[in-house]
C-alpha atoms as a PDB file:
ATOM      1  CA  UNK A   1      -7.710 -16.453  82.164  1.00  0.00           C
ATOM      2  CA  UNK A   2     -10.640 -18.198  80.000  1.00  0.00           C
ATOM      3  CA  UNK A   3     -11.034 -21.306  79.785  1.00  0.00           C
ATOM      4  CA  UNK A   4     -13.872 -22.688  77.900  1.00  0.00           C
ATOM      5  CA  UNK A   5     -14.879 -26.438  78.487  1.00  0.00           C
ATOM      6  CA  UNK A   6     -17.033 -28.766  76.757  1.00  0.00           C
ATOM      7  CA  UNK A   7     -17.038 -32.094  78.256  1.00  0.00           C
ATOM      8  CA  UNK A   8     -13.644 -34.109  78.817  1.00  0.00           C
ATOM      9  CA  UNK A   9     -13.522 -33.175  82.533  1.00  0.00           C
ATOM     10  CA  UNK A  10     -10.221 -35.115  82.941  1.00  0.00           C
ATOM     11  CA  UNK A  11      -8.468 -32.858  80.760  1.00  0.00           C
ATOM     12  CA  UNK A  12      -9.829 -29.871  82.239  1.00  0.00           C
ATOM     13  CA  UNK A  13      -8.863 -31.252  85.796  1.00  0.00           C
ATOM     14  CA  UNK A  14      -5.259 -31.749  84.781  1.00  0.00           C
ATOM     15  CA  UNK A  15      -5.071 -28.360  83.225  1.00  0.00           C
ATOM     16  CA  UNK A  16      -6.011 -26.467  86.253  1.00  0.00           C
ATOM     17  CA  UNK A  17      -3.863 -28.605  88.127  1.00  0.00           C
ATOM     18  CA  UNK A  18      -1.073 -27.237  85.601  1.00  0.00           C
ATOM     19  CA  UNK A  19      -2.444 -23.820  87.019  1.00  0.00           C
ATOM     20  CA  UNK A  20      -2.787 -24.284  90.575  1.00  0.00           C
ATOM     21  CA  UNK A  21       0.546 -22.088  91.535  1.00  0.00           C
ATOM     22  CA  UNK A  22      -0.711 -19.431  88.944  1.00  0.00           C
ATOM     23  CA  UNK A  23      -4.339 -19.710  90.229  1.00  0.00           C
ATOM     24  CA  UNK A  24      -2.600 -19.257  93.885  1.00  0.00           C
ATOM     25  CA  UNK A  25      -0.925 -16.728  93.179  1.00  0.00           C
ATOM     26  CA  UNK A  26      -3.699 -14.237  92.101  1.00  0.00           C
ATOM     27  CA  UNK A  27      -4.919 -15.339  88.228  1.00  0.00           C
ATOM     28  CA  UNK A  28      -8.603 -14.770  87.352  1.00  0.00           C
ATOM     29  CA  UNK A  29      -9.898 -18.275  86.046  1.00  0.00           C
ATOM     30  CA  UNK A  30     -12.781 -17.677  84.345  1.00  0.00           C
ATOM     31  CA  UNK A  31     -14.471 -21.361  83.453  1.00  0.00           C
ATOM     32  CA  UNK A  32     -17.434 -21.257  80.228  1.00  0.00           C
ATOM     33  CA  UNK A  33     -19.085 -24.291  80.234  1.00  0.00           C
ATOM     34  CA  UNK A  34     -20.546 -25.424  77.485  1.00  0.00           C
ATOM     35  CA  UNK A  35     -23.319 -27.370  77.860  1.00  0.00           C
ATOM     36  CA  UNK A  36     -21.211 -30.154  79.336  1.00  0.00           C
ATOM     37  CA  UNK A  37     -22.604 -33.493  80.375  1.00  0.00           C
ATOM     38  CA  UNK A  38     -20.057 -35.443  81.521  1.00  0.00           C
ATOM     39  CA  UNK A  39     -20.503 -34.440  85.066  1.00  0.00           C
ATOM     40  CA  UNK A  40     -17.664 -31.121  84.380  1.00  0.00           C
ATOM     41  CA  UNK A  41     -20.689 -28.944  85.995  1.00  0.00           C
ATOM     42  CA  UNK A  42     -20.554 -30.911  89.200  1.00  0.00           C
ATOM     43  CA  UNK A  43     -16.877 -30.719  88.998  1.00  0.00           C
ATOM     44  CA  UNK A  44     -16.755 -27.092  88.429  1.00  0.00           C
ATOM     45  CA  UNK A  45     -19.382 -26.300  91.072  1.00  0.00           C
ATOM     46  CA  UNK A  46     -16.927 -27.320  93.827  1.00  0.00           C
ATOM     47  CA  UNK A  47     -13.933 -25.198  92.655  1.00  0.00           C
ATOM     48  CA  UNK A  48     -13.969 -22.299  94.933  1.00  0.00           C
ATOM     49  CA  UNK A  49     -11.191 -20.136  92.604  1.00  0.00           C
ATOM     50  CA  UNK A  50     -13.260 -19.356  89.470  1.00  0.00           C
ATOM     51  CA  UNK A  51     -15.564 -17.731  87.749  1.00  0.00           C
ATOM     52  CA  UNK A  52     -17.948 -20.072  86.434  1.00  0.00           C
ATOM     53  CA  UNK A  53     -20.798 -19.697  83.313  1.00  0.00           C
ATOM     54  CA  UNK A  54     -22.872 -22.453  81.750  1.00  0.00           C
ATOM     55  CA  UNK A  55     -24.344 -22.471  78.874  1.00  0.00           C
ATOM     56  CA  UNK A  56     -27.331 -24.787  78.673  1.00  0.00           C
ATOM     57  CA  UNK A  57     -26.012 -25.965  74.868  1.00  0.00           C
ATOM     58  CA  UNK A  58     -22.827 -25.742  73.110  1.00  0.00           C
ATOM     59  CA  UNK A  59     -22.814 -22.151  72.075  1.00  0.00           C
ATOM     60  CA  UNK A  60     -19.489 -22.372  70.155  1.00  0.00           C
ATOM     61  CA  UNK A  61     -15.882 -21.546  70.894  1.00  0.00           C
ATOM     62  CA  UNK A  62     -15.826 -17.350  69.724  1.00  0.00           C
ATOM     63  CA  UNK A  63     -19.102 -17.232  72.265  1.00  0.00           C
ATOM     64  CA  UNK A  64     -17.601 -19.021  75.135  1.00  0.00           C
ATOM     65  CA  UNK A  65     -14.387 -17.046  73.976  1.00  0.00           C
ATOM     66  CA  UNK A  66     -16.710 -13.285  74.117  1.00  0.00           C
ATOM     67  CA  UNK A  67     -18.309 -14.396  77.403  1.00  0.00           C
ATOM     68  CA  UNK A  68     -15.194 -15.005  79.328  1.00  0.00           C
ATOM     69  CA  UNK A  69     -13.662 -11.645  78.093  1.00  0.00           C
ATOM     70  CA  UNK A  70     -16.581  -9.666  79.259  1.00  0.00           C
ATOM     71  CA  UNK A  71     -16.478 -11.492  82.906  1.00  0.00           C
ATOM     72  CA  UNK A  72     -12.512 -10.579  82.712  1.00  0.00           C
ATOM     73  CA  UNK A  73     -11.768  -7.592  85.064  1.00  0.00           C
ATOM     74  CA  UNK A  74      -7.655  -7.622  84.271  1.00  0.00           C
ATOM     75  CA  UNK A  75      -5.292  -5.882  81.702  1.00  0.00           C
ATOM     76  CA  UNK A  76      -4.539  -9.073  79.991  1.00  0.00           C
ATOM     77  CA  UNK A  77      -6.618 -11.933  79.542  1.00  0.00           C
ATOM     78  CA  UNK A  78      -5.024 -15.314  78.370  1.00  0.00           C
ATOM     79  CA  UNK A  79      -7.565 -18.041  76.087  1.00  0.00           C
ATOM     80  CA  UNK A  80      -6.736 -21.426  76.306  1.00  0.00           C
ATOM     81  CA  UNK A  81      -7.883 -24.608  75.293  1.00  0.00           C
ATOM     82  CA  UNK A  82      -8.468 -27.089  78.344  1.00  0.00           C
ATOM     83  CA  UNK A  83      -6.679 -30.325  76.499  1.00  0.00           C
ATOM     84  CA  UNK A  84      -3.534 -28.356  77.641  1.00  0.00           C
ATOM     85  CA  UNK A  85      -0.377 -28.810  80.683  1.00  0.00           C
ATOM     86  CA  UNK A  86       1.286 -25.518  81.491  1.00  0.00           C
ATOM     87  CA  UNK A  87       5.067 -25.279  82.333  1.00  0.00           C
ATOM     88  CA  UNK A  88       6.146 -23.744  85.688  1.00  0.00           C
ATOM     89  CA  UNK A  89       6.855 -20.041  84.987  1.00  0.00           C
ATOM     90  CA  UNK A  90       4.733 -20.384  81.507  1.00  0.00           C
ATOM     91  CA  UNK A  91       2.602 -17.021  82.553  1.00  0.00           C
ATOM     92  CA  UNK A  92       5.532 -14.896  83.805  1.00  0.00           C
ATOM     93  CA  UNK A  93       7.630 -15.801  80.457  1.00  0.00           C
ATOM     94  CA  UNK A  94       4.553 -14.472  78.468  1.00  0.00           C
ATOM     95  CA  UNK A  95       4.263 -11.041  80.439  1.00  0.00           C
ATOM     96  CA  UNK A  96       7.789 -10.322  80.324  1.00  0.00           C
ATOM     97  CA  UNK A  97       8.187 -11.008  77.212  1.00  0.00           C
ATOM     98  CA  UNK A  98       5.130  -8.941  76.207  1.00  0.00           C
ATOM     99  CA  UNK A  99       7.020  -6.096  78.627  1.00  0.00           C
ATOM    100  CA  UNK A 100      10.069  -6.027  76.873  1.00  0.00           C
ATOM    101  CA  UNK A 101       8.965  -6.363  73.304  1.00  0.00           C
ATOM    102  CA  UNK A 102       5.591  -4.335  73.212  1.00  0.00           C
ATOM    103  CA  UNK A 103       3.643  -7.247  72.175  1.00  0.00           C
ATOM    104  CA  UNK A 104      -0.239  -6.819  72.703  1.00  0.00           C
ATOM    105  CA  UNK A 105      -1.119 -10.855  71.987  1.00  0.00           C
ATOM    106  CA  UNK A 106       1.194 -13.209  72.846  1.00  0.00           C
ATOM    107  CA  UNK A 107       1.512 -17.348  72.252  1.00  0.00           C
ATOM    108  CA  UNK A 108       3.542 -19.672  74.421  1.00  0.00           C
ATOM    109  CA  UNK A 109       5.569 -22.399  72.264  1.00  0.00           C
ATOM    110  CA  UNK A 110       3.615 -25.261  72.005  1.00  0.00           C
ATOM    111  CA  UNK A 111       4.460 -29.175  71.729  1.00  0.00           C
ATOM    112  CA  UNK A 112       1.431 -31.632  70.712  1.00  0.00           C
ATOM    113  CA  UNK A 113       0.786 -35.160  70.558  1.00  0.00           C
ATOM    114  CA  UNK A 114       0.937 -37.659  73.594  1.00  0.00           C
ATOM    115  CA  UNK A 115       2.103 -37.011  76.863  1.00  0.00           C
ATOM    116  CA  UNK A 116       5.114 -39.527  76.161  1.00  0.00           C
ATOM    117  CA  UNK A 117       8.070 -37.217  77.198  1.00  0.00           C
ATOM    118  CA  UNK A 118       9.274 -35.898  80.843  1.00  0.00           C
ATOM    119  CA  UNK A 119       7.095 -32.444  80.898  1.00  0.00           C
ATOM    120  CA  UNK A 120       8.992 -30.520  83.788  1.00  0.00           C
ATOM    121  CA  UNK A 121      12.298 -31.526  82.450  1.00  0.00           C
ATOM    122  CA  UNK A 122      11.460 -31.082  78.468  1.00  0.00           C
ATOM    123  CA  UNK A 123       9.907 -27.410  79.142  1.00  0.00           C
ATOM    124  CA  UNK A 124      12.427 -26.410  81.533  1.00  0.00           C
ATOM    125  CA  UNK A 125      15.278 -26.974  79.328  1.00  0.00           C
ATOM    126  CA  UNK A 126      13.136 -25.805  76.328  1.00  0.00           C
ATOM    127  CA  UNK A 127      12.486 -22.129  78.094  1.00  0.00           C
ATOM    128  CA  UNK A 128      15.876 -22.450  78.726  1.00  0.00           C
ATOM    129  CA  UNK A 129      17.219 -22.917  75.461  1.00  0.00           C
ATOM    130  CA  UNK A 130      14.605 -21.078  73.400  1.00  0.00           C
ATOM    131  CA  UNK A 131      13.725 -18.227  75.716  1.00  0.00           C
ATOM    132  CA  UNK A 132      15.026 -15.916  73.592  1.00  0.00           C
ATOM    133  CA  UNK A 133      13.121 -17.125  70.385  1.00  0.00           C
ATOM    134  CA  UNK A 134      10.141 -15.562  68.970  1.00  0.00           C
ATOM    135  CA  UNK A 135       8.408 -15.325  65.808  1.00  0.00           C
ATOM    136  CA  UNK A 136       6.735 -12.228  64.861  1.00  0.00           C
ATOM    137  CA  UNK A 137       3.252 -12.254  63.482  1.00  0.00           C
ATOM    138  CA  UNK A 138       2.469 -15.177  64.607  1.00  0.00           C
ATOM    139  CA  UNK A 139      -0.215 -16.397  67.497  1.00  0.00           C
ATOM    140  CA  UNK A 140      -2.207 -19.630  68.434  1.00  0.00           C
ATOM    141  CA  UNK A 141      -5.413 -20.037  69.095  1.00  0.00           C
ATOM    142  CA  UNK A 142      -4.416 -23.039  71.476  1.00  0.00           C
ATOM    143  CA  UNK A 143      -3.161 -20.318  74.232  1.00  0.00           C
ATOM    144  CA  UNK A 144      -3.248 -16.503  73.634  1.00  0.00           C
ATOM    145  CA  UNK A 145      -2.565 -13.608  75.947  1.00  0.00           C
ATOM    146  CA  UNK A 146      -4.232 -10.254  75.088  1.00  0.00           C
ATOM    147  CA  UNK A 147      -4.360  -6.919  76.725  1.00  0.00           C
ATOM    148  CA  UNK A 148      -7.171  -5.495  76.930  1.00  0.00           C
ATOM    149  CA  UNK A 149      -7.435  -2.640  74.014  1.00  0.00           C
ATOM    150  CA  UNK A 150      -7.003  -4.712  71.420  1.00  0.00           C
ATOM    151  CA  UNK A 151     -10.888  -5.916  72.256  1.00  0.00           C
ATOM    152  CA  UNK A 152     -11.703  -2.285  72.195  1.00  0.00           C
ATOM    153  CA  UNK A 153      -9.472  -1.650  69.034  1.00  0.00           C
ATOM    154  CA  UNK A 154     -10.454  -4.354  66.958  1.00  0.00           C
ATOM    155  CA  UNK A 155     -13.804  -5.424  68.647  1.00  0.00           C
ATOM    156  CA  UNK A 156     -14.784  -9.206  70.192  1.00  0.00           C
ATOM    157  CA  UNK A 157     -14.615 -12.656  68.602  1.00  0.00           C
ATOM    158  CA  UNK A 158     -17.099 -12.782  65.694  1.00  0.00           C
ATOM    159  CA  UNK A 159     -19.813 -15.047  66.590  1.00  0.00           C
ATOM    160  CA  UNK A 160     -20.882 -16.256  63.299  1.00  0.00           C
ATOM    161  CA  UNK A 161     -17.721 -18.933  63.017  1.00  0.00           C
ATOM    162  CA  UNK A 162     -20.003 -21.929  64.231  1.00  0.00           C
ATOM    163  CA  UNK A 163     -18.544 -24.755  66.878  1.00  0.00           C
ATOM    164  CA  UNK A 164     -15.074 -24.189  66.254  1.00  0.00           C
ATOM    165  CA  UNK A 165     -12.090 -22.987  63.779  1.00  0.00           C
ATOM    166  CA  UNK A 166     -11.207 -20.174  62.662  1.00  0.00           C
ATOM    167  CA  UNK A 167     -12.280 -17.674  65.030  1.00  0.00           C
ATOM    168  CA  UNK A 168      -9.072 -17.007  66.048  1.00  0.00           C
ATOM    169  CA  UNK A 169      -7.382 -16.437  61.950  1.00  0.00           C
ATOM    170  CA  UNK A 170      -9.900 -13.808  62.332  1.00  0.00           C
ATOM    171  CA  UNK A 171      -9.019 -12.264  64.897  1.00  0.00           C
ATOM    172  CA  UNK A 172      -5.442 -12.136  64.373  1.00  0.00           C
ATOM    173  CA  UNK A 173      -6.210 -11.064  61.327  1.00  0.00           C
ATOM    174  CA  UNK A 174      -8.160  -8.092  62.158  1.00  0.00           C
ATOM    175  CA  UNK A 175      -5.769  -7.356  65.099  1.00  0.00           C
ATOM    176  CA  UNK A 176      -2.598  -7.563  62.339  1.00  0.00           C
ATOM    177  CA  UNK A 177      -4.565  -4.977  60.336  1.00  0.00           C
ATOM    178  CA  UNK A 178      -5.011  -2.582  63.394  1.00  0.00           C
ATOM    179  CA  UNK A 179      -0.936  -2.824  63.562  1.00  0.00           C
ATOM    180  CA  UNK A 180      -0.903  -4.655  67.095  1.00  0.00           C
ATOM    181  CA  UNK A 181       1.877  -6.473  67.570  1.00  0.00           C
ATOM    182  CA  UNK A 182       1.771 -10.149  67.638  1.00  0.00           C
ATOM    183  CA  UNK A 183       4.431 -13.341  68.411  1.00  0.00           C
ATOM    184  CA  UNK A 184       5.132 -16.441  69.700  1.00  0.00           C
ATOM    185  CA  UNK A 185       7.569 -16.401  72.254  1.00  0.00           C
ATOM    186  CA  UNK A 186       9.996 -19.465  73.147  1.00  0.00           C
ATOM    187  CA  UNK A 187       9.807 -18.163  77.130  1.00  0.00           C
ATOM    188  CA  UNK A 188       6.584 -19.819  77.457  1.00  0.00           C
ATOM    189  CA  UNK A 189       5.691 -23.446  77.332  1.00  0.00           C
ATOM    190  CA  UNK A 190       3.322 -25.927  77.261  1.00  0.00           C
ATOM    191  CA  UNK A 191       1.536 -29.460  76.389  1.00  0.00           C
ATOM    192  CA  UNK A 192      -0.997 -29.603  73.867  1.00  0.00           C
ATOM    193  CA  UNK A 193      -3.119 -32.774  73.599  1.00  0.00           C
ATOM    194  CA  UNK A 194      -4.205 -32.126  70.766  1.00  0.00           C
ATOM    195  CA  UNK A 195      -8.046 -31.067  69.376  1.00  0.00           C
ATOM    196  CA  UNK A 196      -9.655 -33.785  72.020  1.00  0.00           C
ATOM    197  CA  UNK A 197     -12.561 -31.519  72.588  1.00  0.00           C
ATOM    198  CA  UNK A 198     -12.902 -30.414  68.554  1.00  0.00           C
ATOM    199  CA  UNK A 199     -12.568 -34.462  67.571  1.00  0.00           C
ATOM    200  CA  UNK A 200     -15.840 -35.290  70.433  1.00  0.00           C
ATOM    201  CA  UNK A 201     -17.488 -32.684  69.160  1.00  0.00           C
ATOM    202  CA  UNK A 202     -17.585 -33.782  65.437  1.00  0.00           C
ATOM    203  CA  UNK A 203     -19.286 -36.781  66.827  1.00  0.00           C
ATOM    204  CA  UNK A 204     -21.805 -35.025  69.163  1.00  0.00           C
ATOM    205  CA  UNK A 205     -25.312 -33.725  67.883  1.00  0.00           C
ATOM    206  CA  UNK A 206     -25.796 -31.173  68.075  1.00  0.00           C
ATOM    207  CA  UNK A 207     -22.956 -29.347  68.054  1.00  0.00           C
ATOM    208  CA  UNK A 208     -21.008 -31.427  65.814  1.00  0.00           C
ATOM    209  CA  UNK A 209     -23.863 -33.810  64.086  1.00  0.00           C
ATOM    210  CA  UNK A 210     -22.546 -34.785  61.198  1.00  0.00           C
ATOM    211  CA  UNK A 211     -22.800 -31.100  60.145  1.00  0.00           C
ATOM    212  CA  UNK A 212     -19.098 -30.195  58.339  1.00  0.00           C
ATOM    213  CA  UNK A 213     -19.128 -26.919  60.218  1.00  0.00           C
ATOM    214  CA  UNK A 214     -15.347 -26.343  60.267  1.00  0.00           C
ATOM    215  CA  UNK A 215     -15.959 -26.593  56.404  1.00  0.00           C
ATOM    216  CA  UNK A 216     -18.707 -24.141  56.506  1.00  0.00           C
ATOM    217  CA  UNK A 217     -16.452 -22.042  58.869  1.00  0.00           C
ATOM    218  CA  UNK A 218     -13.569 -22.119  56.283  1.00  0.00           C
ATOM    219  CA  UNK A 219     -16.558 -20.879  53.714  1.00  0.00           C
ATOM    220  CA  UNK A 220     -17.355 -18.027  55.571  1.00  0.00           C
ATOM    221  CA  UNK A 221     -13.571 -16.816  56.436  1.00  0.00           C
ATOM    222  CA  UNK A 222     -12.859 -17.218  52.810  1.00  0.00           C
ATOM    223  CA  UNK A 223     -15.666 -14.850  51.695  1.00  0.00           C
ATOM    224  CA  UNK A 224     -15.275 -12.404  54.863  1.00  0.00           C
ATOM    225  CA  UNK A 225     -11.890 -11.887  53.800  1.00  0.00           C
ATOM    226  CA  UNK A 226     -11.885 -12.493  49.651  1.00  0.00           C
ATOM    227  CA  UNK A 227      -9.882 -14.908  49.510  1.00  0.00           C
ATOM    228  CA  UNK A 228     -10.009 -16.357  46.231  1.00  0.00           C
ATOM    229  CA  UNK A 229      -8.205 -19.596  45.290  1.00  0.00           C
ATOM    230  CA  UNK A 230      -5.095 -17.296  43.652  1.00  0.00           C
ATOM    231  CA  UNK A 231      -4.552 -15.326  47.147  1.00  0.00           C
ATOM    232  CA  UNK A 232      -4.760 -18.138  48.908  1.00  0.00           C
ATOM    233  CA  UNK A 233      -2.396 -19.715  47.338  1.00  0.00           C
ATOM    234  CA  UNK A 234       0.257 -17.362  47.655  1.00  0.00           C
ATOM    235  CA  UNK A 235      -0.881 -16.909  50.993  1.00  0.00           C
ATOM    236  CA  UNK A 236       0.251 -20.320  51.517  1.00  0.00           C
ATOM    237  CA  UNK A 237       3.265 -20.801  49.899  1.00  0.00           C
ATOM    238  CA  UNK A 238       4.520 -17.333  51.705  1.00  0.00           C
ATOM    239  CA  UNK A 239       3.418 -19.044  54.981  1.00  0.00           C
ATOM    240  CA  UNK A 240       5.257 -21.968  53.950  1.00  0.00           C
ATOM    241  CA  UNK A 241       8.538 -20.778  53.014  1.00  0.00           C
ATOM    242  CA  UNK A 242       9.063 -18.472  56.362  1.00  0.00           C
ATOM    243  CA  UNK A 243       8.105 -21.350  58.527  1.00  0.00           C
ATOM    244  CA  UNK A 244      10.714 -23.189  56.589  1.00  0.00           C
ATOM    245  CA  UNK A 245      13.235 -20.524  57.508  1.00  0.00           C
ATOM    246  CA  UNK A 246      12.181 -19.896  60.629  1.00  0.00           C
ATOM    247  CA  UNK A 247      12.121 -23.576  61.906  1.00  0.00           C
ATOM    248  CA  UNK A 248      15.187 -24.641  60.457  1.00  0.00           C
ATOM    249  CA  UNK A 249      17.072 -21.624  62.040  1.00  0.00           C
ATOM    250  CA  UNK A 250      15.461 -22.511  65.185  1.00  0.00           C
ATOM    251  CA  UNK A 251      16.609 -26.206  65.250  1.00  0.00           C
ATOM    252  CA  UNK A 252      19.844 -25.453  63.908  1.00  0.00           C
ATOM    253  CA  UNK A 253      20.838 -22.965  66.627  1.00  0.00           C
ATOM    254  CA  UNK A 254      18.817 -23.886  69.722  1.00  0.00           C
ATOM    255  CA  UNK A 255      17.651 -27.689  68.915  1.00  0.00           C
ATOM    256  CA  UNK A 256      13.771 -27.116  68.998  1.00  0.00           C
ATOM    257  CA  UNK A 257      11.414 -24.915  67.172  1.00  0.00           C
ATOM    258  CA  UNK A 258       8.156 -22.630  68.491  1.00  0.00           C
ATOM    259  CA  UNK A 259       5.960 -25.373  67.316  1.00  0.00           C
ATOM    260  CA  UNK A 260       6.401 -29.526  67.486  1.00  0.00           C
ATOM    261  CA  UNK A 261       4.227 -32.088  67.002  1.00  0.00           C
ATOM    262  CA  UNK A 262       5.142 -35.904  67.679  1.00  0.00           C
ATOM    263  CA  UNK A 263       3.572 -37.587  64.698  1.00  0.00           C
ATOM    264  CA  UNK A 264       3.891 -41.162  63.048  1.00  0.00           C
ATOM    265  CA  UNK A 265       6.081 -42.166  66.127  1.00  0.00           C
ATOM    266  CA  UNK A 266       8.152 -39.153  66.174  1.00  0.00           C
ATOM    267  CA  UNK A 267       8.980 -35.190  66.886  1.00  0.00           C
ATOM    268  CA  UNK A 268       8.095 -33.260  64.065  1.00  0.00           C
ATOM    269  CA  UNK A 269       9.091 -29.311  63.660  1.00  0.00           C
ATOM    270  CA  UNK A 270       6.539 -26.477  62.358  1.00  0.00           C
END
């Protein structure tokens, strides 16, 4: 498991509390820090269940992402964000899932926004009710799981997305193109906070420093890939129209969807 950090050592506490029965029960933490300096290196340096590397500066999320996979000795290697709760029995719904199906990268469901609902309860009875849910196609770069040869198949993250964003669109990407199969699974659940560590470091010289990087990011994804403004937009309204589909089924049968966000005071489906 990698997690990078950068700063925000409350968030990071909570999420490995989320993972203390996983962490107990065997899971490779793997810990990149950043070039934190919020005390999270003093924190880290008393954890006595993970492998920890600091980088003296922000080196970016696909380098923090690259250094943690090297470091990883297992078959599968999950990448998460550390503004993030895990469910009980999140891990276990991911692997199984990933056994039964074939599935070489694999995303939990995901709720974001404020803490403002009964976690244990909420993802219980989500799992419950959407465990047999998945989208095809379709990961997060929030929380991934990955087996090993799809690094060897497709190669590591590519290092010239700067900061943040977009990293992981290319990597899907490229993995999509080398036919690996890809979902979201409704068996797996968590808490997303949302972008707390992207949001300080827009304000943080300098890895952020006024500097529009996700902008220059976007840039360089666009010309990596071609994507002129006519492919993108059918790009977009393809996207559109299956999550459409694929949310409203999901609500109308099982009451959720893969993907919720509370925003302007209430739940809203993706």
């Amino acid at each position: 498991m990698v997690l990078p950090v950068f700063n925000q050592v409350d968030y990071t506490r909570g999420c490995l509390e989320s993972l203390a029965a996983d962490i107990a029960g065997g899971v490779e933490l793997i810990v990149i820090d950043n070039g934190s300096t919020d005390g999270t290196d003093a924190w880290l340096s008393s954890l006595d269940h993970a492998k920890i590397a600091r980088n003296e500066t922000n080196l970016g999320c696909a380098k923090a992402w690259n250094q943690g996979v090297r470091l990883s000795t297992r078959e599968w290697t999950v990448i998460m964000n550390n503004d993030v709760i895990v469910a009980p029995g999140w891990l276990e719904g991911l692997l199984a899932f990933a056994r039964q199906t074939g599935a070489e990268i694999v995303s939990p469901a995901i709720r974001e926004g404020p803490l403002n609902y009964p976690f244990r309860e909420y993802a219980a009875d989500f799992m419950r009710r959407m465990g047999g849910v998945h989208r095809w196609g379709l990961a997060n770069g929030i929380c991934f799981m990955v087996r090993r040869r799809v690094f060897e198949a497709v190669g590591s993250f590519d290092e010239n997305f700067r900061v943040g964003q977009f990293e992981d669109a290319d990597f899907f990407l490229r993995a999509k193109l080398a036919g690996v199969k890809m979902a979201t699974t409704g068996g797996a659940f968590l808490h997303h906070f949302g972008s707390v560590t992207q949001k300080a470091i827009r304000q943080t010289p300098p890895s952020g420093g006024g500097r529009a990087y996700d902008a220059e990011n976007r840039a360089y994804y666009r010309r990596k890939w071609g994507l002129n403004r006519l492919r993108r937009l059918g790009q977009r309204w393809r996207q559109k129209t299956r999550n459409w589909r694929q949310r409203t089924t999901e609500r109308l049968r099982h009451g959720h969807s893969l993907y919720e966000k509370w925003i302007g005071g209430r739940l809203r489906y993706f």
